[in-house]
C-alpha atoms as a PDB file:
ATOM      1  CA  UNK A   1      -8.516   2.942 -12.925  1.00  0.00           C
ATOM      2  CA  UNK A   2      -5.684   1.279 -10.673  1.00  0.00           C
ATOM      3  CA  UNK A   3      -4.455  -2.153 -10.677  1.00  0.00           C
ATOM      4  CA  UNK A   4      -1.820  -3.799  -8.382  1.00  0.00           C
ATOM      5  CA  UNK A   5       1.724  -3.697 -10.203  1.00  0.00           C
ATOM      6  CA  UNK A   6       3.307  -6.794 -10.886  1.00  0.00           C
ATOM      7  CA  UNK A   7       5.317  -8.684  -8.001  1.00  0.00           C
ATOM      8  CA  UNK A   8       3.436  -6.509  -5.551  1.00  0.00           C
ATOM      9  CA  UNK A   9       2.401  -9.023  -2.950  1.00  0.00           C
ATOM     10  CA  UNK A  10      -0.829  -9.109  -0.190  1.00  0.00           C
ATOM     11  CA  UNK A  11      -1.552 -10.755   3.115  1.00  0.00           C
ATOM     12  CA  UNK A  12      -4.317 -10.545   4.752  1.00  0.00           C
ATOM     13  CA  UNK A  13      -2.879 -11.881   8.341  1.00  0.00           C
ATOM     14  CA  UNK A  14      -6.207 -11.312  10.130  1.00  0.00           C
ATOM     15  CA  UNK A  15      -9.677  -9.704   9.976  1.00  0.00           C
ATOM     16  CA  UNK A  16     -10.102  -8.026   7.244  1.00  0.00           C
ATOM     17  CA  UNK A  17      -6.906  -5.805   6.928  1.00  0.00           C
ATOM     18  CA  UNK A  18      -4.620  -6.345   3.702  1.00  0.00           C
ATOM     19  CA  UNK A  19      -1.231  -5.551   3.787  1.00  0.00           C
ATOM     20  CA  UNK A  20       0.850  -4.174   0.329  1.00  0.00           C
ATOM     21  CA  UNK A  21       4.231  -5.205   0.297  1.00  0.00           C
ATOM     22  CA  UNK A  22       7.037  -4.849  -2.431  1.00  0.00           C
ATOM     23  CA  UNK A  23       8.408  -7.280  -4.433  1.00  0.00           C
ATOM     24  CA  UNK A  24      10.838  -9.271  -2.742  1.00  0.00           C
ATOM     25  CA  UNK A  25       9.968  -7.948   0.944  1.00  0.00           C
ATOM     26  CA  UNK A  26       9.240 -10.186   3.439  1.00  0.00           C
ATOM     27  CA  UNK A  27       5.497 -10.132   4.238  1.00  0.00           C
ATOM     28  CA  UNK A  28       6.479 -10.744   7.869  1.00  0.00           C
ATOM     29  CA  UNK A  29       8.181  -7.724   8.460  1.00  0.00           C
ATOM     30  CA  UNK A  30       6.884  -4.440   8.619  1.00  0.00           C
ATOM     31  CA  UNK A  31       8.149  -3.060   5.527  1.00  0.00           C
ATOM     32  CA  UNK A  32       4.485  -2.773   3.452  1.00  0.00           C
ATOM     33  CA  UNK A  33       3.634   0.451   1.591  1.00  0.00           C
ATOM     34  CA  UNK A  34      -0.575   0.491   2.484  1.00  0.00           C
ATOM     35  CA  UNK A  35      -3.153  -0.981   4.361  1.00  0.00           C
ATOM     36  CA  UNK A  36      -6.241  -1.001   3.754  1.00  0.00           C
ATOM     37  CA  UNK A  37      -9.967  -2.453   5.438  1.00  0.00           C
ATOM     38  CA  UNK A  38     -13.236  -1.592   4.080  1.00  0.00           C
ATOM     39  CA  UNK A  39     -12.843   1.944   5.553  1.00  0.00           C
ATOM     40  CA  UNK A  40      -9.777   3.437   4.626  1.00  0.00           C
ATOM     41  CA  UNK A  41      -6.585   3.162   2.893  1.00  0.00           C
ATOM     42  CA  UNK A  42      -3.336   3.842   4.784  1.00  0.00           C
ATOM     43  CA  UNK A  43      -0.219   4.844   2.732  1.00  0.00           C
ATOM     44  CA  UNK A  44       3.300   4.423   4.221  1.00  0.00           C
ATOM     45  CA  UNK A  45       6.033   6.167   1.959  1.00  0.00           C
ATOM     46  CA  UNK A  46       8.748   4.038   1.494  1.00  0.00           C
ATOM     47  CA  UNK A  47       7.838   1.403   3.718  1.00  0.00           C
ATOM     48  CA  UNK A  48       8.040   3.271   6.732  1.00  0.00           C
ATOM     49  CA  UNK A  49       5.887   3.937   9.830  1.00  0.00           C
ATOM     50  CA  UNK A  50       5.105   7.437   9.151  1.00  0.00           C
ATOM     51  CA  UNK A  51       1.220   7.108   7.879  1.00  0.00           C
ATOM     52  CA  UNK A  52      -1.117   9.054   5.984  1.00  0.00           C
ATOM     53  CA  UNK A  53      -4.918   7.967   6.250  1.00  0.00           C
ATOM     54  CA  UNK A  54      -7.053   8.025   2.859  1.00  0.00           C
ATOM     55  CA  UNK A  55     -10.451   7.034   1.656  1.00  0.00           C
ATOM     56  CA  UNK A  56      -9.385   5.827  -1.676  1.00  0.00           C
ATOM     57  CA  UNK A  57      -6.765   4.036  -3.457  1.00  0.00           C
ATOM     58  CA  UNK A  58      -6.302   6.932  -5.898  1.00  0.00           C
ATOM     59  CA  UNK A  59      -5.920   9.120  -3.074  1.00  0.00           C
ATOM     60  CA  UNK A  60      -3.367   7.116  -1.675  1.00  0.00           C
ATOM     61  CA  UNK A  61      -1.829   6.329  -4.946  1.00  0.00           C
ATOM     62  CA  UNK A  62      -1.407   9.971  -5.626  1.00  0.00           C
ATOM     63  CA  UNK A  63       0.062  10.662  -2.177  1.00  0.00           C
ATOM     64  CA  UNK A  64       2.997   7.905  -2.333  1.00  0.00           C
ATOM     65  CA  UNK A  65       4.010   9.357  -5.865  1.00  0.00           C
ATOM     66  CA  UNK A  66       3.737  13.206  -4.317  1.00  0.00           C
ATOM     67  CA  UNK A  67       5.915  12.333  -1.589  1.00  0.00           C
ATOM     68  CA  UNK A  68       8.751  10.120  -4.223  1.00  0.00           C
ATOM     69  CA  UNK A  69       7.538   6.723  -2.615  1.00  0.00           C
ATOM     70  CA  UNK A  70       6.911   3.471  -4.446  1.00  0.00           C
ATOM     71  CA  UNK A  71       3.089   3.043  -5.140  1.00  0.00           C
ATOM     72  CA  UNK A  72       1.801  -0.682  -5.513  1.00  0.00           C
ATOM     73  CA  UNK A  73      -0.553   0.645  -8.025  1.00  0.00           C
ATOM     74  CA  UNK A  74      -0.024   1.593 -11.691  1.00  0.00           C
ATOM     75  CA  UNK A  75      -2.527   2.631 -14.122  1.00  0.00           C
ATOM     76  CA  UNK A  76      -4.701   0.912 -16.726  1.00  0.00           C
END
């Protein structure tokens, strides 16, 4: 099971997209690590634009650490 790490923050700016973002990021800018609607989960290594689709958060989870990114989940 996955939970959000600490400091990780979320915004939700519309609809029914949320938006990960690291701590201390600015969740204005474009520098969040997923998003994710009731479909899918999109993972962004390192904050980047470059994005990988998933149906889970584990998925997702798994692909950020493959790659050497950040993941905004740890597990409990």
């Amino acid at each position: 099971m996955l939970k959000l790490r600490d400091g990780w923050q979320t915004c939700t700016p519309c609809g029914d997209t949320v938006y990960l973002y690291p701590p201390d990021e600015t969740t204005t800018s474009l520098g969040y690590y997923v998003d994710k609607d009731a479909d899918n989960v999109g993972a962004y290594p390192h904050g980047g634009r470059d994005c990988r689709v998933f149906d889970t958060i584990e998925e997702a989870h798994a692909y950020l650490l493959s790659v050497g990114s950040e993941s905004p989940w740890e597990a409990v």
